[in-house]
N, C-alpha and C. Protein backbone atom coordinates (compact mmCIF):
# COMPACT_ATOMS: atom_id res chain seq x y z
N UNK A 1 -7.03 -26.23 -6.26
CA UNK A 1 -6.93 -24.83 -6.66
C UNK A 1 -7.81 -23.95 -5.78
N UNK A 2 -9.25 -24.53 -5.58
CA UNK A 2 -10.25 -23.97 -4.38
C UNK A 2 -9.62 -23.31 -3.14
N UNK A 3 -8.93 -24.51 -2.66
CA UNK A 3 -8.14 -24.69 -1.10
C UNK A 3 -7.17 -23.62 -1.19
N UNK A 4 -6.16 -23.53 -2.45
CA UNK A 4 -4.66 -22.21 -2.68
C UNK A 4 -5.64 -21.20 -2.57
N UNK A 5 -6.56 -20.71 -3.02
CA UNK A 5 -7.44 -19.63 -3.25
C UNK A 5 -7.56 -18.91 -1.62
N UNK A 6 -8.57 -20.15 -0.90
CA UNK A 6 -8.81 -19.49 0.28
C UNK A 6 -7.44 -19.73 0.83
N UNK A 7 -6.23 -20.31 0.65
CA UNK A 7 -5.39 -20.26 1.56
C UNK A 7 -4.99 -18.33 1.59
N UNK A 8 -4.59 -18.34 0.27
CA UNK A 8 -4.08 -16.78 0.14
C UNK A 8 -5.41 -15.83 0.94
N UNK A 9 -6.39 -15.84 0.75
CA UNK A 9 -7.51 -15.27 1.18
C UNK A 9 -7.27 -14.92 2.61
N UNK A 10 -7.28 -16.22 3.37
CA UNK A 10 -6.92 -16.08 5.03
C UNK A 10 -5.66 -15.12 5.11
N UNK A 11 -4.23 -15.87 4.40
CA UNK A 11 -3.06 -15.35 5.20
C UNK A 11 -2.78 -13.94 5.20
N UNK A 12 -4.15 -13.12 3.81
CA UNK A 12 -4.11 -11.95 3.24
C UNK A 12 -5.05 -11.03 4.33
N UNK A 13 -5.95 -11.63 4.81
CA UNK A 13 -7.15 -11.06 5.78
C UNK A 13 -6.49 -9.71 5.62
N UNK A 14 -6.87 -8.56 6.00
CA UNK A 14 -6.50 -7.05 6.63
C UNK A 14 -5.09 -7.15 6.41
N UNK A 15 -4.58 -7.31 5.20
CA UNK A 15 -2.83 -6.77 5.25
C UNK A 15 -3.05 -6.31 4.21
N UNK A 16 -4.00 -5.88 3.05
CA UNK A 16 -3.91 -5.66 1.84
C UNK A 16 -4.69 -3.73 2.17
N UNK A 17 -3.87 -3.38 3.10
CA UNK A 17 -4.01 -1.81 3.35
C UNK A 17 -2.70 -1.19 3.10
N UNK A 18 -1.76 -2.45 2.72
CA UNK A 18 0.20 -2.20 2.19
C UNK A 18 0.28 -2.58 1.27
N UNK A 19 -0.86 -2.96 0.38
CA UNK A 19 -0.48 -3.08 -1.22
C UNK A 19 -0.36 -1.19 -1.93
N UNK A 20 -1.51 -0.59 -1.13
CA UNK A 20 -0.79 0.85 -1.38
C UNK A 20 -1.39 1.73 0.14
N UNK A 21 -1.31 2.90 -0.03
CA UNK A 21 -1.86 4.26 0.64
C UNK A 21 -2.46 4.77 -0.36
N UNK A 22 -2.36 4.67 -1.65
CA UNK A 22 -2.96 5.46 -2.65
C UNK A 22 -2.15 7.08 -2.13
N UNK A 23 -0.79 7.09 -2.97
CA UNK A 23 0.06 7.92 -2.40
C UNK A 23 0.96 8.92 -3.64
N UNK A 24 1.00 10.34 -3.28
CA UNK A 24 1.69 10.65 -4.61
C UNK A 24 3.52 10.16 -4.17
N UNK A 25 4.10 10.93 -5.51
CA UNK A 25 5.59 10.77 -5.19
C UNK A 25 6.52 11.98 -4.45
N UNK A 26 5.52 12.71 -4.05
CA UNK A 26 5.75 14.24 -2.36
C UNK A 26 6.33 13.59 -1.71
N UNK A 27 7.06 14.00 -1.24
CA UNK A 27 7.16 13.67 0.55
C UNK A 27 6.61 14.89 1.07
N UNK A 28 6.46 15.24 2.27
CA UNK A 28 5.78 16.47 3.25
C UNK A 28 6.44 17.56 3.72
N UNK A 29 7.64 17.21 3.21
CA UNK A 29 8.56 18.49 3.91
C UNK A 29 8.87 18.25 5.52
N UNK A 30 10.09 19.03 5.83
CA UNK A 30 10.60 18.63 6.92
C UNK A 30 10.03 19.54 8.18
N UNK A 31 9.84 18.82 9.08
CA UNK A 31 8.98 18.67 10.75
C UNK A 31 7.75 19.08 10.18
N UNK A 32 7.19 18.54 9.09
CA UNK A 32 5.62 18.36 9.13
C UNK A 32 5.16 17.14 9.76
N UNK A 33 3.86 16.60 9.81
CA UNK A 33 3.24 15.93 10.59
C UNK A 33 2.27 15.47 9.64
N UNK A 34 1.86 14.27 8.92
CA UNK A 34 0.59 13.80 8.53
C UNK A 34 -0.16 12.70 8.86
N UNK A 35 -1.35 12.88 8.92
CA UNK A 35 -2.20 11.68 9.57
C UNK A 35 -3.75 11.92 8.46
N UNK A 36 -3.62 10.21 8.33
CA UNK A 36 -4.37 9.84 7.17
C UNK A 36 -5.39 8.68 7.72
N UNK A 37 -6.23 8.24 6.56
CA UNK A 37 -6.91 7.24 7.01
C UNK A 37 -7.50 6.75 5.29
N UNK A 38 -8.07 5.45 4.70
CA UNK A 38 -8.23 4.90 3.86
C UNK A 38 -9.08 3.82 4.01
N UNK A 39 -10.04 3.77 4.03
CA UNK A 39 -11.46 2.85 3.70
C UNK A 39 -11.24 1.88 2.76
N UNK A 40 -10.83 0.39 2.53
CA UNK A 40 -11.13 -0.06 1.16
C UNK A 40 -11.57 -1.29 0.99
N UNK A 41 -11.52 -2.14 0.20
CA UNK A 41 -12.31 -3.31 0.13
C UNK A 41 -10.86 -4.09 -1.23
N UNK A 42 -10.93 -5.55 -0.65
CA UNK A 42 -10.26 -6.35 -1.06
C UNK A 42 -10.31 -7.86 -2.05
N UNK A 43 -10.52 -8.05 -3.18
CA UNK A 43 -10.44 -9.61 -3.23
C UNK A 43 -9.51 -10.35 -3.16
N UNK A 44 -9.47 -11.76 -3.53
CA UNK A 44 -8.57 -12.18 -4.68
C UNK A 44 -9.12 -12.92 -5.76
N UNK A 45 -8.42 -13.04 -6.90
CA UNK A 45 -9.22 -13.37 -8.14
C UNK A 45 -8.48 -14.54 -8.88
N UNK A 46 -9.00 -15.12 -9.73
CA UNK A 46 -8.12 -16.29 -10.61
C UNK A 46 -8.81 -15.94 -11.99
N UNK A 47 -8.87 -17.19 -12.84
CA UNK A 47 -9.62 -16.79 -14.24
C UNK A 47 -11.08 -16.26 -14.35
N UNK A 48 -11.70 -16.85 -13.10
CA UNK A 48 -12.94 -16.47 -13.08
C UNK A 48 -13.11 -14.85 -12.28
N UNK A 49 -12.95 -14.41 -12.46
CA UNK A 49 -12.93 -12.70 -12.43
C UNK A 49 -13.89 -12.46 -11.29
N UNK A 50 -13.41 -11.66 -10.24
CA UNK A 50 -14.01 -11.44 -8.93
C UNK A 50 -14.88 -12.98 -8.53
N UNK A 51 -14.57 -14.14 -8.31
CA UNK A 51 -15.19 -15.03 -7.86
C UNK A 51 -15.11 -15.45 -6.54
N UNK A 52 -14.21 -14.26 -5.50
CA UNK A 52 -14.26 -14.52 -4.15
C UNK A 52 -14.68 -13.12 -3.34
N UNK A 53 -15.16 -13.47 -2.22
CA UNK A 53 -16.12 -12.34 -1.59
C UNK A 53 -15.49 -11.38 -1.41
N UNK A 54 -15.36 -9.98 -1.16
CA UNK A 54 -14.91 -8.95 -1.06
C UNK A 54 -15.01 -8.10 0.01
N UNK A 55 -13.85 -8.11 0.50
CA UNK A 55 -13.61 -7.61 2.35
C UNK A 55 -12.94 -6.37 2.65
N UNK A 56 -13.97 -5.85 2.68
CA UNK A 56 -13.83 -4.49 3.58
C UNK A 56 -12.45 -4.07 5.22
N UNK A 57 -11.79 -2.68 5.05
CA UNK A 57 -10.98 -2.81 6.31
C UNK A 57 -10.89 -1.29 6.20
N UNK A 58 -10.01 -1.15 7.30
CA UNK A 58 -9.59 0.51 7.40
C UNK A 58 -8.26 0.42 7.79
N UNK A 59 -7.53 1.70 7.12
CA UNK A 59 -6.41 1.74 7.67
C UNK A 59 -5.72 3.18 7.83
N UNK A 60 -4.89 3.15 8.68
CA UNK A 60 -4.52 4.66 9.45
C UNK A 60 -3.21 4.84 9.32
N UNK A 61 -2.74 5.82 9.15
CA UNK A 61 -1.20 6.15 8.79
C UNK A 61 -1.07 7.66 9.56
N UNK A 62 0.59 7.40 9.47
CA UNK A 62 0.72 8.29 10.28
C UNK A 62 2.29 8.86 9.80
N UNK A 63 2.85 10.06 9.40
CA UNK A 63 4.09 10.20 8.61
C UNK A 63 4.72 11.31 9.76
N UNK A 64 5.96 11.73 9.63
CA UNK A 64 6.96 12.85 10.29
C UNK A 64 7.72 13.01 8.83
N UNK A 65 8.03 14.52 8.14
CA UNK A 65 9.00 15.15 7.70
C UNK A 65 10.34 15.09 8.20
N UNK A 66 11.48 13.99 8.10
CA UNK A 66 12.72 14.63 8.78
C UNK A 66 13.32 15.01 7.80
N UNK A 67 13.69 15.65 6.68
CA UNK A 67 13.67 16.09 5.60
C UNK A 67 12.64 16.34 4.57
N UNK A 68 13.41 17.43 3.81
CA UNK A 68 12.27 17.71 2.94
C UNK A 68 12.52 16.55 1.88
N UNK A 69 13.04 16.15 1.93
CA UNK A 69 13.14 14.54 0.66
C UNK A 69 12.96 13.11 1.69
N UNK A 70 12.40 13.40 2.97
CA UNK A 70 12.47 12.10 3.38
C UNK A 70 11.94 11.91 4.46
N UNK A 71 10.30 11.11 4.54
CA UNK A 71 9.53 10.94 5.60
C UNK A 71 9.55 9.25 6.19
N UNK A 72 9.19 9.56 7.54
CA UNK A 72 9.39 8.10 8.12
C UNK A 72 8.04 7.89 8.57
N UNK A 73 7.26 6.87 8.68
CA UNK A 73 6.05 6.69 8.99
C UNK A 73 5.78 5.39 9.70
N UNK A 74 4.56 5.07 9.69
CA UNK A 74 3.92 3.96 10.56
C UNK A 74 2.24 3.78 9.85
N UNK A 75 1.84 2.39 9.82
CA UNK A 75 0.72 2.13 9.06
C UNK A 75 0.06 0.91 10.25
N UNK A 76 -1.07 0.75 10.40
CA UNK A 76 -1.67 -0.04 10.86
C UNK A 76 -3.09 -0.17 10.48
N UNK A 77 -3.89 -1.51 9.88
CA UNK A 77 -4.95 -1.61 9.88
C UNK A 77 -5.96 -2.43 10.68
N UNK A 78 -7.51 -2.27 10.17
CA UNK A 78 -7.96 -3.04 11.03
C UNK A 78 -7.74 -5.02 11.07
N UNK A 79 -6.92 -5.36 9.90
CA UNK A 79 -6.70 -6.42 9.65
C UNK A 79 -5.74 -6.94 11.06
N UNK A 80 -5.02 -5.88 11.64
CA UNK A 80 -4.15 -6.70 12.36
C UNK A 80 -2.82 -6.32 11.91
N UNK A 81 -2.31 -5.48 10.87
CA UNK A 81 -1.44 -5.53 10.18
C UNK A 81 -0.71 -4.20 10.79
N UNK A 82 0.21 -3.92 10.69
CA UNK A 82 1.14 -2.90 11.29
C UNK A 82 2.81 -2.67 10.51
N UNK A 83 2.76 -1.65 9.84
CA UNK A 83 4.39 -1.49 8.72
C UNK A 83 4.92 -0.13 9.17
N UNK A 84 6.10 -0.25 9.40
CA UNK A 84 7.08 1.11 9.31
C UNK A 84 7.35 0.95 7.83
N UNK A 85 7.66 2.79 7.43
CA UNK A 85 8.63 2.67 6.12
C UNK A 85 8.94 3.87 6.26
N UNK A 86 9.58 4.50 5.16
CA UNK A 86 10.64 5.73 4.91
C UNK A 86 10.27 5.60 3.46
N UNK A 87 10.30 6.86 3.21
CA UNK A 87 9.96 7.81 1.67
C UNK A 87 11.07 8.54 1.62
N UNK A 88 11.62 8.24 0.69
CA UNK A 88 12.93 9.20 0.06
C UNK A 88 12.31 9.79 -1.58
N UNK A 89 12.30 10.91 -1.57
CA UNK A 89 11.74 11.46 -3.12
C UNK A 89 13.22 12.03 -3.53
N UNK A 90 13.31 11.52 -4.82
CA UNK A 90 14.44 11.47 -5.48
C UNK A 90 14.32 12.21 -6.55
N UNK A 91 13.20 12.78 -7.35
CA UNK A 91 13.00 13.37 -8.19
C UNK A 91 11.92 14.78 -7.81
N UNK A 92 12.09 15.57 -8.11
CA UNK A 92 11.44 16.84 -8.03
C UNK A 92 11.29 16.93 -6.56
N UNK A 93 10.26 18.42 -5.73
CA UNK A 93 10.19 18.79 -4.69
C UNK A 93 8.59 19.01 -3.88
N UNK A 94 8.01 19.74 -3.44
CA UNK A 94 7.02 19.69 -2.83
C UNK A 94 5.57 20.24 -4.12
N UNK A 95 6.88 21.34 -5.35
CA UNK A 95 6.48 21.80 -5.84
C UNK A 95 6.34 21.57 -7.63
N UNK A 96 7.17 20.56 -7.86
CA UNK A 96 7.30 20.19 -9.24
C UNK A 96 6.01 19.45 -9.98
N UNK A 97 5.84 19.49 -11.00
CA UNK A 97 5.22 19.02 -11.60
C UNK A 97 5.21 17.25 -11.71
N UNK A 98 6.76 16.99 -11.65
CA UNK A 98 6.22 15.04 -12.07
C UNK A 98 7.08 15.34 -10.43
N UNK A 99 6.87 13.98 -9.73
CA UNK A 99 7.77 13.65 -8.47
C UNK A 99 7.84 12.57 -8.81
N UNK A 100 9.06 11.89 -7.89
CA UNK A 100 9.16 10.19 -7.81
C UNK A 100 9.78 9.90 -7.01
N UNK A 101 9.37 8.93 -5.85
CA UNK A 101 10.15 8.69 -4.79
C UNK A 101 10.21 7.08 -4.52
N UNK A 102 11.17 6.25 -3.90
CA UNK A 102 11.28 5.54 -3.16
C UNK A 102 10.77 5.08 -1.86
N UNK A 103 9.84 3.45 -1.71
CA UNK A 103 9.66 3.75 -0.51
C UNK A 103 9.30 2.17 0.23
N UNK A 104 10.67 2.00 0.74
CA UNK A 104 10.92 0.53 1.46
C UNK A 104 10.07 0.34 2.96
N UNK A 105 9.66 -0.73 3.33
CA UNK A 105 9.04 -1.47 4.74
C UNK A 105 8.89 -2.28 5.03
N UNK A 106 8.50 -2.41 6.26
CA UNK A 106 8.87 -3.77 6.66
C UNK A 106 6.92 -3.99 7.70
N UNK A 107 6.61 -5.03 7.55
CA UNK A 107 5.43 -5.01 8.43
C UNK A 107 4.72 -6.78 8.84
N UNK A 108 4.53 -6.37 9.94
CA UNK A 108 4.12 -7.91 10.78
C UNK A 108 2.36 -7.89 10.48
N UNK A 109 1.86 -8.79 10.56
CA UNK A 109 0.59 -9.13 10.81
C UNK A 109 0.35 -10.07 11.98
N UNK A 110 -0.95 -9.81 13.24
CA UNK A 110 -1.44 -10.46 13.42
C UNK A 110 -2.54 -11.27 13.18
N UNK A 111 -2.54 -12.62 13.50
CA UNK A 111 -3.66 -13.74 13.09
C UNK A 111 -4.00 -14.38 13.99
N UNK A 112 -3.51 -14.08 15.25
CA UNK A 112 -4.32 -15.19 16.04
C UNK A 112 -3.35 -16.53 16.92
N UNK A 113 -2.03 -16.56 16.71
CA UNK A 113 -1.26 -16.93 17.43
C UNK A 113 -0.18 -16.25 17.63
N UNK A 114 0.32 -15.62 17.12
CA UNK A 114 1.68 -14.66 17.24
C UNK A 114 1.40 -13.51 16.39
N UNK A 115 2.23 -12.12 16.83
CA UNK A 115 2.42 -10.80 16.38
C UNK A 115 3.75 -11.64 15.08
N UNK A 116 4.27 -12.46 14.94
CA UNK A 116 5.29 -13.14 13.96
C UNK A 116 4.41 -14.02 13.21
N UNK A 117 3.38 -14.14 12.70
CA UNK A 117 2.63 -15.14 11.72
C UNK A 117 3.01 -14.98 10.47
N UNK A 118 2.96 -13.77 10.14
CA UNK A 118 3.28 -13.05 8.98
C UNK A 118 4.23 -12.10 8.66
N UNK A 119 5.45 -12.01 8.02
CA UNK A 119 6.07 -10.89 8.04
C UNK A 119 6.32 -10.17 6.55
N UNK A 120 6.06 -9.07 6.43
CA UNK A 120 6.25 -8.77 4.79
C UNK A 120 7.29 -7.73 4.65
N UNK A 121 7.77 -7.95 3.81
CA UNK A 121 8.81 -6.48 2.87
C UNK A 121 8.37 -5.99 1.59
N UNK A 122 8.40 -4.35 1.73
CA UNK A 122 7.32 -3.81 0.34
C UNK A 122 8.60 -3.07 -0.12
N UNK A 123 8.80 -2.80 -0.79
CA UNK A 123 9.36 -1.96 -1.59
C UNK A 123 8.34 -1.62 -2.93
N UNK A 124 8.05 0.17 -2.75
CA UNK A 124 7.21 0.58 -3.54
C UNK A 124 8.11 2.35 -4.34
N UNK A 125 7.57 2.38 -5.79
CA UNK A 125 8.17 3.50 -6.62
C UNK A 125 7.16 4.46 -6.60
N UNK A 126 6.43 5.34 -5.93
CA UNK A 126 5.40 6.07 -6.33
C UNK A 126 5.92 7.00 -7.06
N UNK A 127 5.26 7.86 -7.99
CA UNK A 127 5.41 8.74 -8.45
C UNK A 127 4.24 9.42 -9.06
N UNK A 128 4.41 10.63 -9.54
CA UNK A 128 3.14 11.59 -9.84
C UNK A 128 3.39 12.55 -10.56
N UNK A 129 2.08 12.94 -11.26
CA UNK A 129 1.65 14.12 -12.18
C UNK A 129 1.20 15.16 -11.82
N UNK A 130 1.62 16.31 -11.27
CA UNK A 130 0.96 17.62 -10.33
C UNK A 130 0.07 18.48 -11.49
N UNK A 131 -0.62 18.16 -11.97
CA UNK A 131 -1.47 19.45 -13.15
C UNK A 131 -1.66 20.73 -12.60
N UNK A 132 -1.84 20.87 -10.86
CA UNK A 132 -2.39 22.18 -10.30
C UNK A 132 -1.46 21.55 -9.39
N UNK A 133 -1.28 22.68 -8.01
CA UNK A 133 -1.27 22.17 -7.07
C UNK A 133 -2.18 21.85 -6.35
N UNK A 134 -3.34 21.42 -6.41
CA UNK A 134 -4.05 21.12 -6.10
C UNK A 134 -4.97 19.47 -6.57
N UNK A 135 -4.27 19.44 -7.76
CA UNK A 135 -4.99 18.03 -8.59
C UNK A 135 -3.80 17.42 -8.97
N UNK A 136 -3.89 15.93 -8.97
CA UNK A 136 -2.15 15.40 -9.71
C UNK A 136 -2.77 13.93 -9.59
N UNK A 137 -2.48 13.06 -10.14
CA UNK A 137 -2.52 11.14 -10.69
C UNK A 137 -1.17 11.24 -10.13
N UNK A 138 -1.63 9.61 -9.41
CA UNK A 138 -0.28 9.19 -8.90
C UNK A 138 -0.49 7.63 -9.55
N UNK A 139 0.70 6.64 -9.21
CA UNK A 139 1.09 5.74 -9.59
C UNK A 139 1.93 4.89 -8.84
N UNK A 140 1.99 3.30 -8.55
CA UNK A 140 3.20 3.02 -7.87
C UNK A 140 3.04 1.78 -7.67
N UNK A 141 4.28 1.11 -8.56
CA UNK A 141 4.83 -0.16 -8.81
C UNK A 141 5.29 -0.80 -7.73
N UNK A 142 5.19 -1.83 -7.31
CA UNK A 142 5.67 -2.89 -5.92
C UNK A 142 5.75 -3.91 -6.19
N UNK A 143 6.54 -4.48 -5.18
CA UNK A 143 6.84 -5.30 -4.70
C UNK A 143 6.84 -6.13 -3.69
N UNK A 144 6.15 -6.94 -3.21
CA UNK A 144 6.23 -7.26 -1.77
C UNK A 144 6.90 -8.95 -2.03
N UNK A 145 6.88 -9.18 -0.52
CA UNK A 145 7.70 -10.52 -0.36
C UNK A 145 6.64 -10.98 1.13
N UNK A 146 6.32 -11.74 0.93
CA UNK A 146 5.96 -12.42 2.44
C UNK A 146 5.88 -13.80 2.49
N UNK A 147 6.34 -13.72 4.11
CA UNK A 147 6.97 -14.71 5.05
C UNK A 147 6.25 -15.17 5.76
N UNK A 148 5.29 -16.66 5.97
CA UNK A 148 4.81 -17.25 6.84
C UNK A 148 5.47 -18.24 7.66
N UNK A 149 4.85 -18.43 8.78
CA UNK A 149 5.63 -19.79 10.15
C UNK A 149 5.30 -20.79 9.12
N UNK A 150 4.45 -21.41 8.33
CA UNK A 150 4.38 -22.28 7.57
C UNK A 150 5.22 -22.60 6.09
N UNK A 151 6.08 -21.83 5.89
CA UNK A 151 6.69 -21.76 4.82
C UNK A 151 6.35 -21.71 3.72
N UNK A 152 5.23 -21.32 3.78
CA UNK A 152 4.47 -20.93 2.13
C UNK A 152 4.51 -19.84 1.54
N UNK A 153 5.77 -19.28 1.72
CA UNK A 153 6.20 -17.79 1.21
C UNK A 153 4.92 -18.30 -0.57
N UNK A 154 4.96 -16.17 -0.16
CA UNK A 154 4.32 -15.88 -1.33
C UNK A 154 5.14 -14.52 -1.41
N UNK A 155 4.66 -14.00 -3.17
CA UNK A 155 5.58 -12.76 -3.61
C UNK A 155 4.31 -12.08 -4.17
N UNK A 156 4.38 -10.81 -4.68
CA UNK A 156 3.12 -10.21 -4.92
C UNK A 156 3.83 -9.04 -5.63
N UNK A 157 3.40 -9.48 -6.70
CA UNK A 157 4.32 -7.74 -7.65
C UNK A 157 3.21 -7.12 -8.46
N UNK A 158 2.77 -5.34 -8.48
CA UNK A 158 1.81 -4.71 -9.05
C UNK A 158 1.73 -3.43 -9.36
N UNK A 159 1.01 -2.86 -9.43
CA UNK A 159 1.07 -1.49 -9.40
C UNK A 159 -0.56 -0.72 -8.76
N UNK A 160 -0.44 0.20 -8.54
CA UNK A 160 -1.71 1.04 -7.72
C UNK A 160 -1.34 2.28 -8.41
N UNK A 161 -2.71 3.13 -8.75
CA UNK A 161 -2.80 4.53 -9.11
C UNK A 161 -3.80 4.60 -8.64
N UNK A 162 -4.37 6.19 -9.14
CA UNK A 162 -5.44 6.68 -8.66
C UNK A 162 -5.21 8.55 -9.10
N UNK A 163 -6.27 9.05 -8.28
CA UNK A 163 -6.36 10.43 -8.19
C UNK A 163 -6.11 11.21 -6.97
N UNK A 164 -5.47 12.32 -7.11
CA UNK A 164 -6.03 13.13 -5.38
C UNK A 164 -5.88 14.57 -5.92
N UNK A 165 -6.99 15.12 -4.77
CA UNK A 165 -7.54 16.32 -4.62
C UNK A 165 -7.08 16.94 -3.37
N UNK A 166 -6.31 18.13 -3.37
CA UNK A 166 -5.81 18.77 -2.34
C UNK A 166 -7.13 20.13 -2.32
N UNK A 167 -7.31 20.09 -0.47
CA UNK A 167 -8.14 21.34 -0.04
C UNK A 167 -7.35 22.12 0.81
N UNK A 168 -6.64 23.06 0.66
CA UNK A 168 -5.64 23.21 1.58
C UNK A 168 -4.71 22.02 2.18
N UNK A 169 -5.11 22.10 3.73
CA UNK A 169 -3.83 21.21 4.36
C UNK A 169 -4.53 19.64 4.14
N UNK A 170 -5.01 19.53 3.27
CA UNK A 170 -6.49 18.30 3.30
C UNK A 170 -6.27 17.62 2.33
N UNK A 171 -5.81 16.37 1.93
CA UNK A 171 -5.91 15.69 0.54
C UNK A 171 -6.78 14.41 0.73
N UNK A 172 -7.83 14.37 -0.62
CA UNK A 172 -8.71 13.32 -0.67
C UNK A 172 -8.17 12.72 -2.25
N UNK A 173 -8.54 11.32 -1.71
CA UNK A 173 -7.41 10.60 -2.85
C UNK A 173 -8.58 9.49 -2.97
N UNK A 174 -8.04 8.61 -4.35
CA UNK A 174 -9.45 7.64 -4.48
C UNK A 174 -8.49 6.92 -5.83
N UNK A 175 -8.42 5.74 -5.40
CA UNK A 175 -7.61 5.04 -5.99
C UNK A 175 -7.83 3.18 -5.90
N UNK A 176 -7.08 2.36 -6.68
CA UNK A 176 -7.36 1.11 -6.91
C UNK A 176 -5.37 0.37 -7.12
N UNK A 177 -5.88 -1.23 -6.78
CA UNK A 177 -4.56 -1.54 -6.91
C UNK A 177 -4.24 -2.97 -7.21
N UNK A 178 -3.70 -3.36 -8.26
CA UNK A 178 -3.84 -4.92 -8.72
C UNK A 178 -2.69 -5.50 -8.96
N UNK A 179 -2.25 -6.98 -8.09
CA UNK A 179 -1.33 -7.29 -7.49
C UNK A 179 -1.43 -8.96 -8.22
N UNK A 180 -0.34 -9.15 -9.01
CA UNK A 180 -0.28 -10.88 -9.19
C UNK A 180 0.69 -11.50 -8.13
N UNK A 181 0.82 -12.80 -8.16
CA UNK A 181 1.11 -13.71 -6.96
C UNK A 181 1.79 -14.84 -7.45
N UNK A 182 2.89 -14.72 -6.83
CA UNK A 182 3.82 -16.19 -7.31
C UNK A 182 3.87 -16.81 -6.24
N UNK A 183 4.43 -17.97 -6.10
CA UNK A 183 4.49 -18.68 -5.17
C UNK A 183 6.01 -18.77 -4.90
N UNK A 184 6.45 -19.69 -3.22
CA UNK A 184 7.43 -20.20 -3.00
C UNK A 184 8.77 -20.07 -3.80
N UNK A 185 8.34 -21.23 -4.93
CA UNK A 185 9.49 -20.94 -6.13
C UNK A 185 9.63 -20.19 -6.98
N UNK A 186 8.63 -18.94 -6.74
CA UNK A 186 9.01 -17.70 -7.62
C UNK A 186 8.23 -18.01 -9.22
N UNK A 187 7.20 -19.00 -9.02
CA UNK A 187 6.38 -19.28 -10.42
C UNK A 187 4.79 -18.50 -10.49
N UNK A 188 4.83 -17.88 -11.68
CA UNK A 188 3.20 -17.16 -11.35
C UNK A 188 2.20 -18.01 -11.21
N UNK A 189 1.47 -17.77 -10.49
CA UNK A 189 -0.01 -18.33 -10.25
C UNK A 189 -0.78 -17.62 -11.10
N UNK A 190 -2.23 -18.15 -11.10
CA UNK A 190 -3.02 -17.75 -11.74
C UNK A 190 -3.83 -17.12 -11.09
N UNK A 191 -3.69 -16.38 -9.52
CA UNK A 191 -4.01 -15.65 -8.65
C UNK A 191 -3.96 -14.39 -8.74
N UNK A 192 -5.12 -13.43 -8.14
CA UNK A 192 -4.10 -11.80 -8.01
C UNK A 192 -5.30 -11.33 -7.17
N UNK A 193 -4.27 -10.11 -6.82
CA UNK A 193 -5.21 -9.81 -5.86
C UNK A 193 -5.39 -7.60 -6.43
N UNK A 194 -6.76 -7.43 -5.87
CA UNK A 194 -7.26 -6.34 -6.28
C UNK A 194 -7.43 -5.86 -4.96
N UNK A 195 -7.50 -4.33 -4.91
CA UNK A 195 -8.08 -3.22 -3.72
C UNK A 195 -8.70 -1.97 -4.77
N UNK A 196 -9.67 -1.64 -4.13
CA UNK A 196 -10.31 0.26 -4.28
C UNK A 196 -10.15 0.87 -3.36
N UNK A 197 -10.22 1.84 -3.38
CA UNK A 197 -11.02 2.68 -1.76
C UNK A 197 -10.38 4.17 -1.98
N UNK A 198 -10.93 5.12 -1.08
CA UNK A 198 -11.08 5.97 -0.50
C UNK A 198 -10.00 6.52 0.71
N UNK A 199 -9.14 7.88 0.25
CA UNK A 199 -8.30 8.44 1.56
C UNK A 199 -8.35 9.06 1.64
N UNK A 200 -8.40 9.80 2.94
CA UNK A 200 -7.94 10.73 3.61
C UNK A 200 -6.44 11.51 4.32
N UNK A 201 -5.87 12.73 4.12
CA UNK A 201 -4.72 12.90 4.72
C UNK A 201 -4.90 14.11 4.98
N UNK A 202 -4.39 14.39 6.35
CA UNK A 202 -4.01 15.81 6.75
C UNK A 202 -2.75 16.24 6.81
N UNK A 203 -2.03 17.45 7.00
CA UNK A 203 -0.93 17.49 6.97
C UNK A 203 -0.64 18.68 8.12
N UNK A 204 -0.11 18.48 9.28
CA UNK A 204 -0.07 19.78 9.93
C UNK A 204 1.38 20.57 10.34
């Protein structure tokens, strides 16, 4: 059980900056431009509650408006990890009170022999509570799937919320995100994995 522990630990190194963005359910509107960044720290856990060390990373994002319901982006952290995705908001607008959007990707990790070690698919539901325009709780259920050269697929299904604070073109967000873990045959483990941290986004 020791050995599964650190296995997930390693294959997880710096990819757990795509369990979220800590993100509302907006998209940015069309030919805007946003560039973000997110500080956070990672475990994984079993019955014994935080019993593995906790690893720090950064990660940087980067979005385009090609619609006002639909941004395409790019994520990379310091783990090595690198995801395209697309945000489609399906419910409300830049300006509504609840939003909810859609938001599928795809992302490789490197480890140390190939840019192909790791490959994951997220599919994530964010959505949100606007109280001001300026203050709003977000939320967002996932899914991921990942693919190792070793065949030890793992699945990872959770949810992430948090808060954010808009200053003008400036949003600071501060959020957490807790992720259980099945294995291969799709059976839960007694694994999961947690994130906090801290973001930044501009929007120009």
């Amino acid at each position: 059980m020791r050995f599964f522990i650190l296995l997930i630990v390693s294959v997880t190194l710096g990819s757990c900056a795509n369990l979220s963005r800590f993100q509302t359910g907006q998209t940015i509107g069309k030919g805007n431009v946003s560039i973000g960044a997110n500080v956070s720290g990672y475990g994984v856990t079993n019955e014994e509650l935080f019993n593995v060390p906790f690893f720090p990373f950064l990660a940087v994002h980067g979005s385009y408006g090609v619609y006002d319901n639909l941004d395409l982006g790019l994520s990379v952290s310091s783990g090595g990890n690198a995801q395209v995705f697309g945000k489609f908001q399906f419910v409300g607008d830049q300006a509504s009170f609840f939003s909810m959007a859609v938001e599928p990707g795809m992302s490789l990790q490197y480890s140390g022999n190939s840019v192909f070690d790791v490959t994951r698919a997220h599919l994530g539901l964010p959505f949100s509570l606007h109280f001001t325009p300026k203050s709003s709780i977000f939320f967002e259920p996932k899914l991921i799937g990942q693919i190792v050269e070793s065949d030890a697929n793992t699945y990872f299904s959770g949810i992430s919320g948090g808060y954010e604070k808009k200053f003008q073109t400036i949003s600071l967000t501060i959020g957490g995100s807790y992720f259980g873990i099945s294995d291969q045959d799709i059976q839960i483990t007694d694994q999961s994995l947690f994130q906090i941290g801290l973001g930044i986004t501009k929007v120009f």
